[in-house]
C-alpha atoms as a PDB file:
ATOM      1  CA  UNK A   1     161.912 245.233 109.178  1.00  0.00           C
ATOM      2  CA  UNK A   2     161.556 248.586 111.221  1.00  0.00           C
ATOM      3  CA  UNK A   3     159.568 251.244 110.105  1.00  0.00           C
ATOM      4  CA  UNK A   4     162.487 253.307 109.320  1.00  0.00           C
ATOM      5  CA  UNK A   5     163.584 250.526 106.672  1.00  0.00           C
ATOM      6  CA  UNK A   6     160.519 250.102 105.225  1.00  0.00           C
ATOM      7  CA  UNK A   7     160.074 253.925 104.428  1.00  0.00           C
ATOM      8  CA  UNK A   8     163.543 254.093 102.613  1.00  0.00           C
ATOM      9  CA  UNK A   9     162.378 250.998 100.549  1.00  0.00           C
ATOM     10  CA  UNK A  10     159.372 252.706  99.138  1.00  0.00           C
ATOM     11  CA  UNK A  11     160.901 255.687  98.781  1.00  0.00           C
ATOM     12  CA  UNK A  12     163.605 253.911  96.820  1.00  0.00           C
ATOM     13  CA  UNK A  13     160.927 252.046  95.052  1.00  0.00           C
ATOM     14  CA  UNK A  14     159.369 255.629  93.869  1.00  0.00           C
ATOM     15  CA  UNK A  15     162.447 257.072  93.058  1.00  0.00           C
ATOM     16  CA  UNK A  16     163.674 254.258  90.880  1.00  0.00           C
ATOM     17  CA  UNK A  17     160.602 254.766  88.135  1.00  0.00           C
ATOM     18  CA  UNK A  18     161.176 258.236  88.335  1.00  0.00           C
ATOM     19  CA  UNK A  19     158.136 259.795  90.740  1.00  0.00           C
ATOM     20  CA  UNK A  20     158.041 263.106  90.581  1.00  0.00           C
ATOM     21  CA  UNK A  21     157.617 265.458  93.791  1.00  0.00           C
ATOM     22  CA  UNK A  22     158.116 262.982  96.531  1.00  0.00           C
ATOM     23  CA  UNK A  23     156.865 264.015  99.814  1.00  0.00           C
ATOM     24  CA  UNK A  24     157.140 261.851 103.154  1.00  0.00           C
ATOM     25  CA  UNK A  25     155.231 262.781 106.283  1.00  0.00           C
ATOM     26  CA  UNK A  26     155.526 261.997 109.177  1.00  0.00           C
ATOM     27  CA  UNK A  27     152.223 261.209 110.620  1.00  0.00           C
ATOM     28  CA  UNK A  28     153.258 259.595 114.190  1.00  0.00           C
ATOM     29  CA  UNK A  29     151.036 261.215 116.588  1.00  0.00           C
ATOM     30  CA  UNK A  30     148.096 263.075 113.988  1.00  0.00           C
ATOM     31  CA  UNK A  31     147.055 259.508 111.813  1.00  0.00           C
ATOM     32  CA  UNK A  32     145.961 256.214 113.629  1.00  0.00           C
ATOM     33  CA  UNK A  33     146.533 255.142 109.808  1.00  0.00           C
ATOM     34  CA  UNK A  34     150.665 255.347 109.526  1.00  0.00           C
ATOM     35  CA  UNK A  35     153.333 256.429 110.809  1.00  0.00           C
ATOM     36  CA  UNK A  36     154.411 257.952 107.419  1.00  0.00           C
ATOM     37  CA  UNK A  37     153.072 258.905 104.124  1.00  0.00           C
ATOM     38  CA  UNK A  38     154.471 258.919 100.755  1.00  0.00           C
ATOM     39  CA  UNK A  39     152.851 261.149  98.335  1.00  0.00           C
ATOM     40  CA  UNK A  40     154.387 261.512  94.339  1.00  0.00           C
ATOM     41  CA  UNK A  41     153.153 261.618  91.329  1.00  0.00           C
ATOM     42  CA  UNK A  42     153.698 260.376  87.734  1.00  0.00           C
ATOM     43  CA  UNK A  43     152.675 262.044  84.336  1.00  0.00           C
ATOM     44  CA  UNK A  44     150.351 259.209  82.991  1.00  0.00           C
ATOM     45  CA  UNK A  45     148.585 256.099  83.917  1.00  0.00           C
ATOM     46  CA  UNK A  46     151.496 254.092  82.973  1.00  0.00           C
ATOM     47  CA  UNK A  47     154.005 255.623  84.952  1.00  0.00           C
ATOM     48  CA  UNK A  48     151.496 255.612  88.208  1.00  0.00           C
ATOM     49  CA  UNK A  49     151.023 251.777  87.674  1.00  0.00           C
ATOM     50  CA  UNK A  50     154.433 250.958  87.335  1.00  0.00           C
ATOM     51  CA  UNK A  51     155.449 253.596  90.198  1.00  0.00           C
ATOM     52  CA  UNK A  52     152.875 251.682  92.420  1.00  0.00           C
ATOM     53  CA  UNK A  53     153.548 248.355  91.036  1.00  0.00           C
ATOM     54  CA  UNK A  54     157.353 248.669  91.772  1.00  0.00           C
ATOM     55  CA  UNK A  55     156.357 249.783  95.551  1.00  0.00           C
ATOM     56  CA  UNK A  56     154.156 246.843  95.978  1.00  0.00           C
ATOM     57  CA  UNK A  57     156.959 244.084  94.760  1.00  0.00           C
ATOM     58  CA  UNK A  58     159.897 245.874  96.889  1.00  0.00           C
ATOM     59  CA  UNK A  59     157.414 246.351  99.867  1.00  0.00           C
ATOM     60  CA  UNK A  60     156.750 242.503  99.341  1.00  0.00           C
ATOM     61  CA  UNK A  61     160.171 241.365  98.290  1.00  0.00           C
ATOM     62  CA  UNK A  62     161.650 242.902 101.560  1.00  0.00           C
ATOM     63  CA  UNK A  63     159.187 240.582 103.694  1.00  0.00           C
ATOM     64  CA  UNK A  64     156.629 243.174 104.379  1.00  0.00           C
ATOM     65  CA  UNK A  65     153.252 241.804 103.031  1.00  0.00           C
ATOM     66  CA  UNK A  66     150.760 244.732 101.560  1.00  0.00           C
ATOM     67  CA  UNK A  67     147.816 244.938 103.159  1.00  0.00           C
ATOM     68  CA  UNK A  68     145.832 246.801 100.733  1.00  0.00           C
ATOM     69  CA  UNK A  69     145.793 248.417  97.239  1.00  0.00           C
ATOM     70  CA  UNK A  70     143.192 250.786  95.938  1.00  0.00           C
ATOM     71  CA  UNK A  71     142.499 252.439  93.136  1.00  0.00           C
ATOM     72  CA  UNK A  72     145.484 250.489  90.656  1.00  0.00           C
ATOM     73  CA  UNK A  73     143.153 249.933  87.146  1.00  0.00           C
ATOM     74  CA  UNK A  74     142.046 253.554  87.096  1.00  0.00           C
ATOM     75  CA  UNK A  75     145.790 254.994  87.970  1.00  0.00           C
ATOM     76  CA  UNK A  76     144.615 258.643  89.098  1.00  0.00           C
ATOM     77  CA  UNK A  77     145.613 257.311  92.751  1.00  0.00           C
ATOM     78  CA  UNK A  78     146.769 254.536  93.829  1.00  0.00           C
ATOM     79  CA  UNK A  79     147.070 253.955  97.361  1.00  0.00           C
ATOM     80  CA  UNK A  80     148.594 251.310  99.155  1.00  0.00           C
ATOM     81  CA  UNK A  81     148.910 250.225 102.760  1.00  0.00           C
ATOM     82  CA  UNK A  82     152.025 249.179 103.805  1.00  0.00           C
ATOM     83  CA  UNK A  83     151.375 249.099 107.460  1.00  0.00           C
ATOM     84  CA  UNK A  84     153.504 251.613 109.249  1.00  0.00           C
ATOM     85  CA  UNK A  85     153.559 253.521 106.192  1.00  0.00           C
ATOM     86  CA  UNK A  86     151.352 254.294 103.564  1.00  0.00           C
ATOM     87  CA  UNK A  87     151.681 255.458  99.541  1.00  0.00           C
ATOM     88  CA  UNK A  88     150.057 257.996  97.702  1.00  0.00           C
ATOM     89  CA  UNK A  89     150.508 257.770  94.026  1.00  0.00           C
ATOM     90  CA  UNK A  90     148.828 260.027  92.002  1.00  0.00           C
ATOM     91  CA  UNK A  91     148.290 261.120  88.148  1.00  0.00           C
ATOM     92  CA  UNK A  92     149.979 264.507  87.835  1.00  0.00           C
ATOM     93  CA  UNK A  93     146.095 265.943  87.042  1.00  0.00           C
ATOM     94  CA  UNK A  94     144.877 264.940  90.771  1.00  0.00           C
ATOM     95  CA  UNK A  95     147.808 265.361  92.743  1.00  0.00           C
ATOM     96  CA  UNK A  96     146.935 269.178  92.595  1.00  0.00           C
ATOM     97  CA  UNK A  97     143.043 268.608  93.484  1.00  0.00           C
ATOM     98  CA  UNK A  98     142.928 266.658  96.068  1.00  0.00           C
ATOM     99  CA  UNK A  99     146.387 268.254  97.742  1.00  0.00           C
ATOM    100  CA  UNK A 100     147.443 265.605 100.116  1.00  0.00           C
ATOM    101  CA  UNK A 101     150.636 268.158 102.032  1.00  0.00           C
ATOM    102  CA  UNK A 102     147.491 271.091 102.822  1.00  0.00           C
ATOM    103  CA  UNK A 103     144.815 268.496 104.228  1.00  0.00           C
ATOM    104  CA  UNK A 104     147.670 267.273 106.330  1.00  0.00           C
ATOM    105  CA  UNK A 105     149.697 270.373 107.026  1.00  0.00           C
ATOM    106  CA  UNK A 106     150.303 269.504 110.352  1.00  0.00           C
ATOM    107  CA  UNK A 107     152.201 267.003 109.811  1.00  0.00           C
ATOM    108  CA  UNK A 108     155.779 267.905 109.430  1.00  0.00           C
ATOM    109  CA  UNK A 109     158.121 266.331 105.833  1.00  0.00           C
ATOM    110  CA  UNK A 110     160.563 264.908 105.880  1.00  0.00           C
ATOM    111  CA  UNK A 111     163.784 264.504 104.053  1.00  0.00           C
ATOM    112  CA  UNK A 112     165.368 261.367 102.589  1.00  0.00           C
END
Protein backbone atom coordinates (compact mmCIF):
# COMPACT_ATOMS: atom_id res chain seq x y z
CA UNK A 1 0.00 0.00 0.00
CA UNK A 2 1.66 3.46 -0.88
CA UNK A 3 1.56 6.19 1.31
CA UNK A 4 -0.79 8.02 -0.81
CA UNK A 5 -3.40 5.04 -0.26
CA UNK A 6 -2.99 4.75 3.12
CA UNK A 7 -3.72 8.56 3.80
CA UNK A 8 -7.09 8.41 1.81
CA UNK A 9 -8.00 5.30 3.98
CA UNK A 10 -7.75 7.13 7.23
CA UNK A 11 -9.08 9.99 6.03
CA UNK A 12 -12.02 7.94 4.82
CA UNK A 13 -11.97 6.18 8.09
CA UNK A 14 -12.43 9.79 9.92
CA UNK A 15 -14.84 10.99 7.69
CA UNK A 16 -17.12 8.00 7.89
CA UNK A 17 -17.88 8.57 11.93
CA UNK A 18 -18.27 12.00 11.23
CA UNK A 19 -14.75 13.88 12.49
CA UNK A 20 -15.09 17.17 12.56
CA UNK A 21 -12.32 19.70 11.15
CA UNK A 22 -10.07 17.33 9.35
CA UNK A 23 -6.71 18.60 8.65
CA UNK A 24 -3.86 16.59 6.72
CA UNK A 25 -0.28 17.79 6.66
CA UNK A 26 2.08 17.13 4.90
CA UNK A 27 5.10 16.63 6.97
CA UNK A 28 7.70 15.13 4.25
CA UNK A 29 10.78 17.00 4.82
CA UNK A 30 9.98 18.93 8.63
CA UNK A 31 8.95 15.34 10.78
CA UNK A 32 11.31 12.21 10.85
CA UNK A 33 7.86 10.92 12.41
CA UNK A 34 5.43 10.84 9.05
CA UNK A 35 5.04 11.80 6.07
CA UNK A 36 1.48 13.09 6.90
CA UNK A 37 -0.68 13.97 9.75
CA UNK A 38 -4.27 13.73 10.34
CA UNK A 39 -5.64 15.94 12.92
CA UNK A 40 -9.86 16.01 13.72
CA UNK A 41 -11.78 16.05 16.35
CA UNK A 42 -15.02 14.60 17.83
CA UNK A 43 -17.49 16.17 20.44
CA UNK A 44 -17.19 13.43 23.21
CA UNK A 45 -15.24 10.50 24.31
CA UNK A 46 -17.42 8.26 22.41
CA UNK A 47 -17.18 9.71 19.18
CA UNK A 48 -13.10 10.02 19.59
CA UNK A 49 -13.01 6.21 20.40
CA UNK A 50 -15.03 5.15 17.71
CA UNK A 51 -13.33 7.85 15.25
CA UNK A 52 -9.95 6.22 16.32
CA UNK A 53 -11.23 2.79 16.58
CA UNK A 54 -12.62 2.89 12.96
CA UNK A 55 -8.98 4.25 11.77
CA UNK A 56 -7.24 1.48 13.50
CA UNK A 57 -9.54 -1.51 11.85
CA UNK A 58 -9.41 0.18 8.18
CA UNK A 59 -5.62 0.96 8.70
CA UNK A 60 -5.42 -2.85 9.66
CA UNK A 61 -8.02 -4.26 7.35
CA UNK A 62 -6.14 -2.67 4.32
CA UNK A 63 -2.87 -4.72 5.35
CA UNK A 64 -1.14 -1.93 7.08
CA UNK A 65 -0.41 -3.14 10.70
CA UNK A 66 -0.57 -0.13 13.50
CA UNK A 67 2.32 0.35 15.15
CA UNK A 68 1.16 2.22 18.06
CA UNK A 69 -1.90 3.67 19.89
CA UNK A 70 -1.82 6.14 22.71
CA UNK A 71 -3.96 7.69 24.72
CA UNK A 72 -7.48 5.43 23.56
CA UNK A 73 -9.19 4.87 27.41
CA UNK A 74 -8.92 8.54 28.26
CA UNK A 75 -10.26 9.77 24.58
CA UNK A 76 -8.96 13.54 24.87
CA UNK A 77 -6.29 12.33 22.13
CA UNK A 78 -5.77 9.54 20.67
CA UNK A 79 -2.89 9.11 18.57
CA UNK A 80 -1.97 6.46 16.41
CA UNK A 81 1.01 5.53 14.27
CA UNK A 82 0.34 4.33 11.11
CA UNK A 83 3.78 4.47 9.73
CA UNK A 84 3.99 6.92 6.90
CA UNK A 85 1.23 8.67 8.41
CA UNK A 86 0.10 9.46 11.65
CA UNK A 87 -3.57 10.40 13.46
CA UNK A 88 -4.47 12.95 15.73
CA UNK A 89 -7.81 12.52 17.29
CA UNK A 90 -8.81 14.78 19.72
CA UNK A 91 -11.88 15.72 22.18
CA UNK A 92 -13.29 18.97 20.80
CA UNK A 93 -12.03 20.62 24.47
CA UNK A 94 -8.16 19.88 23.57
CA UNK A 95 -8.06 20.20 20.03
CA UNK A 96 -8.01 24.06 20.73
CA UNK A 97 -5.17 23.79 23.58
CA UNK A 98 -2.77 21.98 22.37
CA UNK A 99 -3.29 23.42 18.50
CA UNK A 100 -1.63 20.83 16.44
CA UNK A 101 -1.88 23.25 12.64
CA UNK A 102 0.22 26.42 14.80
CA UNK A 103 3.01 24.08 16.40
CA UNK A 104 3.39 22.77 12.91
CA UNK A 105 2.68 25.76 10.73
CA UNK A 106 5.25 25.01 8.48
CA UNK A 107 3.98 22.37 7.23
CA UNK A 108 1.71 23.01 4.37
CA UNK A 109 -2.44 21.12 4.33
CA UNK A 110 -3.58 19.54 2.28
CA UNK A 111 -6.79 18.84 0.52
CA UNK A 112 -8.62 15.53 0.05
Amino acid sequence: MTKETLLQTAYNAAEDKKAEDIVVLNMAGISLLADYFIICSGNSDRQVQAIAKELIDKSNESGNPVKSVEGFDAARWILIDMGDVVAHVFHKDERSYYNLERLWREAPTMEI
